[in-house]
PDB file of N, CA and C in Angstrom:
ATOM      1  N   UNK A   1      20.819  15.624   2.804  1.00  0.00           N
ATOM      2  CA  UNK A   1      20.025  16.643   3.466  1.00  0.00           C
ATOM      3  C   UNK A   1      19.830  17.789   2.465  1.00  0.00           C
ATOM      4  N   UNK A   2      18.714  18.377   1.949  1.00  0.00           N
ATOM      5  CA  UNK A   2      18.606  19.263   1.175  1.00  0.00           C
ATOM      6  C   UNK A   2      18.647  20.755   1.940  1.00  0.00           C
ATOM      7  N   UNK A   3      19.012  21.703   0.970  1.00  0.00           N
ATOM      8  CA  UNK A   3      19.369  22.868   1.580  1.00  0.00           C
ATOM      9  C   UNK A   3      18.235  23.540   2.298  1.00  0.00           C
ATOM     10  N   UNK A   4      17.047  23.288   2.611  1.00  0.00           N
ATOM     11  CA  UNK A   4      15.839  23.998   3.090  1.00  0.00           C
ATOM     12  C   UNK A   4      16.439  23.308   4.974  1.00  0.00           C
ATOM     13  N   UNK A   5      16.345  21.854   4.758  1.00  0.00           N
ATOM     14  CA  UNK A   5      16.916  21.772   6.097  1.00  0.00           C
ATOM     15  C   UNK A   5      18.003  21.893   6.692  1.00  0.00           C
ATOM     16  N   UNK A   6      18.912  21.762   5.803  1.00  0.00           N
ATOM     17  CA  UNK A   6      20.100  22.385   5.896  1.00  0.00           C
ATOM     18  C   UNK A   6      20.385  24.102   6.732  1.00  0.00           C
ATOM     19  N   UNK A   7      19.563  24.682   6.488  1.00  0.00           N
ATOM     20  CA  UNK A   7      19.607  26.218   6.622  1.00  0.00           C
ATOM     21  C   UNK A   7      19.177  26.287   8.138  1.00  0.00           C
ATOM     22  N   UNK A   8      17.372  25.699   8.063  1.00  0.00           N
ATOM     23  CA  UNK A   8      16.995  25.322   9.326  1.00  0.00           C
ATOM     24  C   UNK A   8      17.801  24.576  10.220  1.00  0.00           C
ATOM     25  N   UNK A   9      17.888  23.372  10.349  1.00  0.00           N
ATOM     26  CA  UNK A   9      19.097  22.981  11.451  1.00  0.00           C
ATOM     27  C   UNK A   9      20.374  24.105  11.571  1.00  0.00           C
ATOM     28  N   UNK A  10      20.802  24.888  10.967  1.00  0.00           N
ATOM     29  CA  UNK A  10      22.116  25.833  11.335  1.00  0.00           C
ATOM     30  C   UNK A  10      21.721  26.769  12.052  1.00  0.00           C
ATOM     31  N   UNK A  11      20.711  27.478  11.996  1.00  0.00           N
ATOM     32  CA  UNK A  11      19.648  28.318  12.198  1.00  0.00           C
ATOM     33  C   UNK A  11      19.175  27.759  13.766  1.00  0.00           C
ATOM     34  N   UNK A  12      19.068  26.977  13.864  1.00  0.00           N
ATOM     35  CA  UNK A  12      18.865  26.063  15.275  1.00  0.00           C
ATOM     36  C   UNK A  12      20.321  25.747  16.079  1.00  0.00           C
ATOM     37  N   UNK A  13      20.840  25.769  15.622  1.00  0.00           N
ATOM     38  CA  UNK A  13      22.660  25.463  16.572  1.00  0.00           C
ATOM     39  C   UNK A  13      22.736  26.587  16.857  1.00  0.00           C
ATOM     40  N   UNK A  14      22.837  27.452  15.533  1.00  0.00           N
ATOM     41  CA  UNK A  14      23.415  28.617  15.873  1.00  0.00           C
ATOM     42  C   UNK A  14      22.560  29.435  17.137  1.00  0.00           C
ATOM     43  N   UNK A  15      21.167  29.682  17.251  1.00  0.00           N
ATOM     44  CA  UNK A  15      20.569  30.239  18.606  1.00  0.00           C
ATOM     45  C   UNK A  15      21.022  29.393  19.731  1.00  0.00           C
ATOM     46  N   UNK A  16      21.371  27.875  19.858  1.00  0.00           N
ATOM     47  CA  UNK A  16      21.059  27.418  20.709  1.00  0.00           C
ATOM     48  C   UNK A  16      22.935  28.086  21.211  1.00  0.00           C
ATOM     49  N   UNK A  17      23.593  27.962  20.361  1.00  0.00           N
ATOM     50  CA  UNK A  17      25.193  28.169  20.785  1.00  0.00           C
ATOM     51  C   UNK A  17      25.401  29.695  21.776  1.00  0.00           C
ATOM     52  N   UNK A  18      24.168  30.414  21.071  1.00  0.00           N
ATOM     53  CA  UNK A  18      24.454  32.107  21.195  1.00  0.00           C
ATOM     54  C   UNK A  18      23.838  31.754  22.927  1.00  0.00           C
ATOM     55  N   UNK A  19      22.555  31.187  22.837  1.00  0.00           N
ATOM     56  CA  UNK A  19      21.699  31.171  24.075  1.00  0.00           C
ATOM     57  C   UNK A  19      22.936  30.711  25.231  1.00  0.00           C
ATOM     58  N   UNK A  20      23.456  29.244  24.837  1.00  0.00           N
ATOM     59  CA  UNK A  20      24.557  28.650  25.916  1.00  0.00           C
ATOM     60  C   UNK A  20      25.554  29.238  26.197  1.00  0.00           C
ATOM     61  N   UNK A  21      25.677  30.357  25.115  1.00  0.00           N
ATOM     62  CA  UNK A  21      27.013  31.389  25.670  1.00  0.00           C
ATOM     63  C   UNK A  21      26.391  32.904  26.553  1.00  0.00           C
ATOM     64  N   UNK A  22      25.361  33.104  26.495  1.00  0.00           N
ATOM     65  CA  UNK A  22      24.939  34.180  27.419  1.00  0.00           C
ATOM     66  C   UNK A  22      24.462  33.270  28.354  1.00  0.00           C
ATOM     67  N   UNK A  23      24.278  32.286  28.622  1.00  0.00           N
ATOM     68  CA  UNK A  23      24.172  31.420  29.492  1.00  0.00           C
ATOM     69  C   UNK A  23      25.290  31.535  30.917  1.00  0.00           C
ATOM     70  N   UNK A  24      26.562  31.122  30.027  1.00  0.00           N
ATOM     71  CA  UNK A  24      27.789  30.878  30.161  1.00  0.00           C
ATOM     72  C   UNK A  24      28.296  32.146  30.969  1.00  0.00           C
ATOM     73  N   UNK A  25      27.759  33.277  30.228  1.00  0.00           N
ATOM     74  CA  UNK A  25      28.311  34.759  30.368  1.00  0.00           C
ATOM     75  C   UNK A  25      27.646  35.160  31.661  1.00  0.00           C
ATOM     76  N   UNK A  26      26.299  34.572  31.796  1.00  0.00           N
ATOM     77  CA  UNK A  26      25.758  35.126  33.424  1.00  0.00           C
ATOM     78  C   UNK A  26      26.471  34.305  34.329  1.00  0.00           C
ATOM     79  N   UNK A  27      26.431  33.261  34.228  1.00  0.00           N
ATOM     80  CA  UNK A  27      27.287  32.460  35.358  1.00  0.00           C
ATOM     81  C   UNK A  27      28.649  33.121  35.735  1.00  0.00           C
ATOM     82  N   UNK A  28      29.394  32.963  35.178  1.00  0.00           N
ATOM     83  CA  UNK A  28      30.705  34.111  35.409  1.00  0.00           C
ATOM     84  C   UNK A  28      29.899  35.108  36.262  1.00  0.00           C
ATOM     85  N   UNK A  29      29.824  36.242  35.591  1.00  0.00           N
ATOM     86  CA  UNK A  29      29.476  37.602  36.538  1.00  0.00           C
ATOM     87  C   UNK A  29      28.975  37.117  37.471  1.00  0.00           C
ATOM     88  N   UNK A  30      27.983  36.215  37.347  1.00  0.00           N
ATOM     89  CA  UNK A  30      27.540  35.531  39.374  1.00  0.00           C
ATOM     90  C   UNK A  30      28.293  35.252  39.728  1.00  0.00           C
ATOM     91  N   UNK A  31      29.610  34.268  39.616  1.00  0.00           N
ATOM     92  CA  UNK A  31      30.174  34.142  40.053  1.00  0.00           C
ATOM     93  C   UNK A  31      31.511  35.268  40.628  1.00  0.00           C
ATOM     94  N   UNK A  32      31.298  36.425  39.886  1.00  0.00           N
ATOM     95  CA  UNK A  32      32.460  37.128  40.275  1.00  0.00           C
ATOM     96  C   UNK A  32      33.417  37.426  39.190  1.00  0.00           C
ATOM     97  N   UNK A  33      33.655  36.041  38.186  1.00  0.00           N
ATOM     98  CA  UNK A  33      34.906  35.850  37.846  1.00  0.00           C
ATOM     99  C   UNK A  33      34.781  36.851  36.508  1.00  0.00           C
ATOM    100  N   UNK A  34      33.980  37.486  35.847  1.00  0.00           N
ATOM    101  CA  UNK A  34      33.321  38.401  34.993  1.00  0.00           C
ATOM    102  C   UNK A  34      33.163  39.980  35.094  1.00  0.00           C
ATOM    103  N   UNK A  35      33.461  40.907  35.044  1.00  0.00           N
ATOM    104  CA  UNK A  35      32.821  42.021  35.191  1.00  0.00           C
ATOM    105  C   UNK A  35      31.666  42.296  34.571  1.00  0.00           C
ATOM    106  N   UNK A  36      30.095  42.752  35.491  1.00  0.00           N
ATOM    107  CA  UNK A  36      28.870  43.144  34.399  1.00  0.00           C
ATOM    108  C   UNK A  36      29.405  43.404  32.749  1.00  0.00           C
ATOM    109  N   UNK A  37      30.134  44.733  32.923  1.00  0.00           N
ATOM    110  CA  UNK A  37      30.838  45.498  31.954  1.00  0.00           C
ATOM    111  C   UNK A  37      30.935  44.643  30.754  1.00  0.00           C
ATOM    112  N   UNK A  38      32.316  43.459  31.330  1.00  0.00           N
ATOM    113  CA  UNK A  38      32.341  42.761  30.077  1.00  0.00           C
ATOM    114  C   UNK A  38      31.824  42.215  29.854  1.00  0.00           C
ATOM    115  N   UNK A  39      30.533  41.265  29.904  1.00  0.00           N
ATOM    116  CA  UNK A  39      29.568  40.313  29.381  1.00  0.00           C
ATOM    117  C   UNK A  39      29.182  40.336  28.488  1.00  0.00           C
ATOM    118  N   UNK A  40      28.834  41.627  27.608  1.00  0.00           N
ATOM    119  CA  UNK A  40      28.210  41.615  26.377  1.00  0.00           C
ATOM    120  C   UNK A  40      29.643  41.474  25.657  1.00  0.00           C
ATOM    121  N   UNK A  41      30.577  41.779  25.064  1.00  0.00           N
ATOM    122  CA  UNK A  41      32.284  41.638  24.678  1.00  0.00           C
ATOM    123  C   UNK A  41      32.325  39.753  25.282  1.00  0.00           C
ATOM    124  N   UNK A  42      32.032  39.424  26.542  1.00  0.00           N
ATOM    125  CA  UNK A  42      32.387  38.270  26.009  1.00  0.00           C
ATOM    126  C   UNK A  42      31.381  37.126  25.442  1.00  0.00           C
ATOM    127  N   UNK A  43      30.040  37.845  25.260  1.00  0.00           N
ATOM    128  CA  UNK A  43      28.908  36.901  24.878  1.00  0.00           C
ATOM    129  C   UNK A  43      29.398  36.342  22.798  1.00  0.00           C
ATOM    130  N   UNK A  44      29.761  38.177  22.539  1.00  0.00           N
ATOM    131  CA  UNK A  44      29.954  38.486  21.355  1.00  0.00           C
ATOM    132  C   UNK A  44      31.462  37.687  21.087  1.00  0.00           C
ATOM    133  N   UNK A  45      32.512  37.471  21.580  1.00  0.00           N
ATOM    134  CA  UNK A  45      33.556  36.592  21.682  1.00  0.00           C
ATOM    135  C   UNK A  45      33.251  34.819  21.360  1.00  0.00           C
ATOM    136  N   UNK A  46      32.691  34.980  22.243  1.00  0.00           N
ATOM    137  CA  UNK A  46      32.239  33.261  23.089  1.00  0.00           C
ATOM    138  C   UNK A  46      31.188  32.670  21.568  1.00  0.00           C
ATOM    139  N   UNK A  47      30.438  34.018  21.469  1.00  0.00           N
ATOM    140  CA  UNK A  47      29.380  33.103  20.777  1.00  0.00           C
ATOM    141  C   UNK A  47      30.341  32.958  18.864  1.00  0.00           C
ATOM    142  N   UNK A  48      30.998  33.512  18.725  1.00  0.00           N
ATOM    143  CA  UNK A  48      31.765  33.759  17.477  1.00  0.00           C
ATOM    144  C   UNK A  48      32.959  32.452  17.150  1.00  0.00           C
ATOM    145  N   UNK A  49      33.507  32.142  18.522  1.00  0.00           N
ATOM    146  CA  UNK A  49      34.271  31.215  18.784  1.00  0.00           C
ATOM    147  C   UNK A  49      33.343  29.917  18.258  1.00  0.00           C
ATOM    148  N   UNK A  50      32.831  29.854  19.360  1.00  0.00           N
ATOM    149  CA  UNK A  50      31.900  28.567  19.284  1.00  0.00           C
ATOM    150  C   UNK A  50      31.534  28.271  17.589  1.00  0.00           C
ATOM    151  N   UNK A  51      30.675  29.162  17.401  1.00  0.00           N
ATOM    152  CA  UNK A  51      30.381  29.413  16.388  1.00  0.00           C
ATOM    153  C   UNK A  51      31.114  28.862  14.958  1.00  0.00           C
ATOM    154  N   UNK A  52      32.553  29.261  15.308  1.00  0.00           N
ATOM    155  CA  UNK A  52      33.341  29.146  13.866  1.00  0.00           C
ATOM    156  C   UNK A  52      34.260  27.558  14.310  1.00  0.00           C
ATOM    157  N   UNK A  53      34.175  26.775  15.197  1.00  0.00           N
ATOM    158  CA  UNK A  53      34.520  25.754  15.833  1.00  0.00           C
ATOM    159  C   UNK A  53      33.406  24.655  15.379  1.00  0.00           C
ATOM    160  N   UNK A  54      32.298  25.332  15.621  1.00  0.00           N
ATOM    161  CA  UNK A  54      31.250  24.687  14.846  1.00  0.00           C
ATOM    162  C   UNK A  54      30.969  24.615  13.398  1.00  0.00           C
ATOM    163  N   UNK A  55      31.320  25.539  12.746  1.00  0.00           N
ATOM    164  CA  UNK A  55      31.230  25.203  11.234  1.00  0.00           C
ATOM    165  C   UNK A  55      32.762  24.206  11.145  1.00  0.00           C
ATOM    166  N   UNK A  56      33.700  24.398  11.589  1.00  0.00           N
ATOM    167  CA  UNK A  56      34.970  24.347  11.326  1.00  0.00           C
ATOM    168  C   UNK A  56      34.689  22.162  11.483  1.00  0.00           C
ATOM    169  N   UNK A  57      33.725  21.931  12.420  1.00  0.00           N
ATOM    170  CA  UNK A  57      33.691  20.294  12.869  1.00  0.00           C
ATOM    171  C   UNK A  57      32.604  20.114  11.804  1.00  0.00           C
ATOM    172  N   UNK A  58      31.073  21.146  11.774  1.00  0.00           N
ATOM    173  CA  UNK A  58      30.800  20.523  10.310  1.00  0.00           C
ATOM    174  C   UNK A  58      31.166  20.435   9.045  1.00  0.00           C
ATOM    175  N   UNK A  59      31.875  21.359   8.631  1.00  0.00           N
ATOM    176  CA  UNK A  59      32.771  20.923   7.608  1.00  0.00           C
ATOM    177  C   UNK A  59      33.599  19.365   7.169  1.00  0.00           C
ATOM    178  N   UNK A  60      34.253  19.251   8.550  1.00  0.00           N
ATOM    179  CA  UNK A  60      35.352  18.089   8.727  1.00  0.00           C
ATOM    180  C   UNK A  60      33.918  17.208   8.414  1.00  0.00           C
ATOM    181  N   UNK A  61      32.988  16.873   9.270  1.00  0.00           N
ATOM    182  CA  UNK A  61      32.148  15.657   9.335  1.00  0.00           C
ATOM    183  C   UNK A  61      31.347  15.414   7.656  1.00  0.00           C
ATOM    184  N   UNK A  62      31.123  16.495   6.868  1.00  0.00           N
ATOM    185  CA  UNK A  62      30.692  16.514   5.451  1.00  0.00           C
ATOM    186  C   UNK A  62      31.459  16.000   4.654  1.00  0.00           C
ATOM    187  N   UNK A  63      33.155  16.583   4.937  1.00  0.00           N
ATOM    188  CA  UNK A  63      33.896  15.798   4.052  1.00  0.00           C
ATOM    189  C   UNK A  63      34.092  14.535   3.990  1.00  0.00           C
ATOM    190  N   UNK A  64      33.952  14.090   5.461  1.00  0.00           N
ATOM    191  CA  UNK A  64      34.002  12.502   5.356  1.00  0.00           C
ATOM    192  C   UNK A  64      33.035  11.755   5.213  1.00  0.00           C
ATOM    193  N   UNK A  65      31.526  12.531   5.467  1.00  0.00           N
ATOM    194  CA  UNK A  65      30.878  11.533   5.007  1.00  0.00           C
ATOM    195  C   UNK A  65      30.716  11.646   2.863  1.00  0.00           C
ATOM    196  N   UNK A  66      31.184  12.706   2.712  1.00  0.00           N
ATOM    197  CA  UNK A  66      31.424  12.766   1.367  1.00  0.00           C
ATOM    198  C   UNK A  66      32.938  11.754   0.453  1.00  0.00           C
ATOM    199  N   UNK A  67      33.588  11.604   1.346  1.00  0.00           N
ATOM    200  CA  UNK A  67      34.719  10.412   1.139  1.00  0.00           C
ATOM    201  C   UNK A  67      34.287   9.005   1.039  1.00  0.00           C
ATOM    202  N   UNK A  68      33.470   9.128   2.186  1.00  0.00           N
ATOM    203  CA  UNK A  68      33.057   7.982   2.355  1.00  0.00           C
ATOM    204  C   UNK A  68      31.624   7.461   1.447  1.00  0.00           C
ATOM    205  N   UNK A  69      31.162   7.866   0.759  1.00  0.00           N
ATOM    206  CA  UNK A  69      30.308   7.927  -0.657  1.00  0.00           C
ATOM    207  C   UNK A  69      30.438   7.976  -1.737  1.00  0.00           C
ATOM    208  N   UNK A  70      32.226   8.534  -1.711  1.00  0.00           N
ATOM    209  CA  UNK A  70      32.965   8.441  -3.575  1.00  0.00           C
ATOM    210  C   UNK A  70      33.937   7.101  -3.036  1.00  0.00           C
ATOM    211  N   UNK A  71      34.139   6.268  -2.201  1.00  0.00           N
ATOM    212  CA  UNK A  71      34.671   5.037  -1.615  1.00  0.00           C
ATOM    213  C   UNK A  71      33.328   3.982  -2.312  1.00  0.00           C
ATOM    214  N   UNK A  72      32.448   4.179  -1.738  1.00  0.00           N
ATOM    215  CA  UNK A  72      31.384   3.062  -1.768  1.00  0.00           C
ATOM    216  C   UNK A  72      31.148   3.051  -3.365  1.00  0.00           C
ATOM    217  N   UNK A  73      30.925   4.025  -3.793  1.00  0.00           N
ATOM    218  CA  UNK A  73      30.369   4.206  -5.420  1.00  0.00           C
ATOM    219  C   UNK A  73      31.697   3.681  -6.032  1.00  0.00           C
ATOM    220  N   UNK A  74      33.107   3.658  -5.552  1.00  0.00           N
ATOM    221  CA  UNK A  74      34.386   3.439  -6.174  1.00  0.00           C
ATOM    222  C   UNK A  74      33.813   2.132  -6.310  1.00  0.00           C
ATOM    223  N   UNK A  75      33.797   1.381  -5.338  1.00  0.00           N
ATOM    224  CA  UNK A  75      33.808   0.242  -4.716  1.00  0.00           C
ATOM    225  C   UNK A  75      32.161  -0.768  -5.402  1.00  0.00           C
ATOM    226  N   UNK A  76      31.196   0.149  -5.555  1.00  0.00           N
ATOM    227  CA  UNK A  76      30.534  -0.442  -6.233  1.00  0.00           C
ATOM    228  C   UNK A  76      30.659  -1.021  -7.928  1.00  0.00           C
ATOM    229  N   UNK A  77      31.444   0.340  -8.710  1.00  0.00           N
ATOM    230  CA  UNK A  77      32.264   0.393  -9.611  1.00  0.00           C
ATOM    231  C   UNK A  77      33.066  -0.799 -10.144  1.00  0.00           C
ATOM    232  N   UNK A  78      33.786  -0.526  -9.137  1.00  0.00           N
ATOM    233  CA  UNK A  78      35.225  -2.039  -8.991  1.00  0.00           C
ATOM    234  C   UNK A  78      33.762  -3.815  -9.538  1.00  0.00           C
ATOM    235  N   UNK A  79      32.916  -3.754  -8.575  1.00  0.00           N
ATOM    236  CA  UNK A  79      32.372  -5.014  -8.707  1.00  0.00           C
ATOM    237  C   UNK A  79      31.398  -5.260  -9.714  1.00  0.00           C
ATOM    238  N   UNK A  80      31.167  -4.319 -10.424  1.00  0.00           N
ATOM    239  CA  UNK A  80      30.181  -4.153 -11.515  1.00  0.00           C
ATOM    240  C   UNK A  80      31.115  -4.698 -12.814  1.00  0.00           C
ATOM    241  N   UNK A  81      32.224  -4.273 -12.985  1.00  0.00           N
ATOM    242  CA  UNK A  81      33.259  -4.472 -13.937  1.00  0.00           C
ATOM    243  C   UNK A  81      33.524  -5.600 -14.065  1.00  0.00           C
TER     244      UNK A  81
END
């Protein structure tokens, strides 16, 4: 994936994460279980969490598919020899 889409797709999680957490954040206060007050504190929480949970799983998923590409090239290596 080159870095132009790279940027774009993050750029796209990341609104959609912020959107599902003020999402998240009205439901509460409808429901009660929220104070108005705090909603913006927990939009800014929620969406930061998510957020760093999400780099934290793309990370993990890069490295392995990056393992799994110095394996195959090993492995192509091995049979060329």
């Amino acid at each position: 994936m080159d870095d132009t889409t790279q940027q774009i797709l993050q750029t796209a999680i990341a609104a959609a994460v912020r959107h599902s957490v003020g999402i998240l954040a009205g439901s509460l206060v409808t429901l009660g279980w929220v104070q108005s007050s705090q909603q913006s504190s927990f939009i800014e929480m929620g969406s930061g969490i998510a957020l760093g949970a999400l780099a934290y799983g793309w990370s993990l998923w890069q490295k392995k598919g990056h393992a799994a590409v110095v394996a195959e090239l090993a492995a192509l290596k091995g049979n060329k020899s």
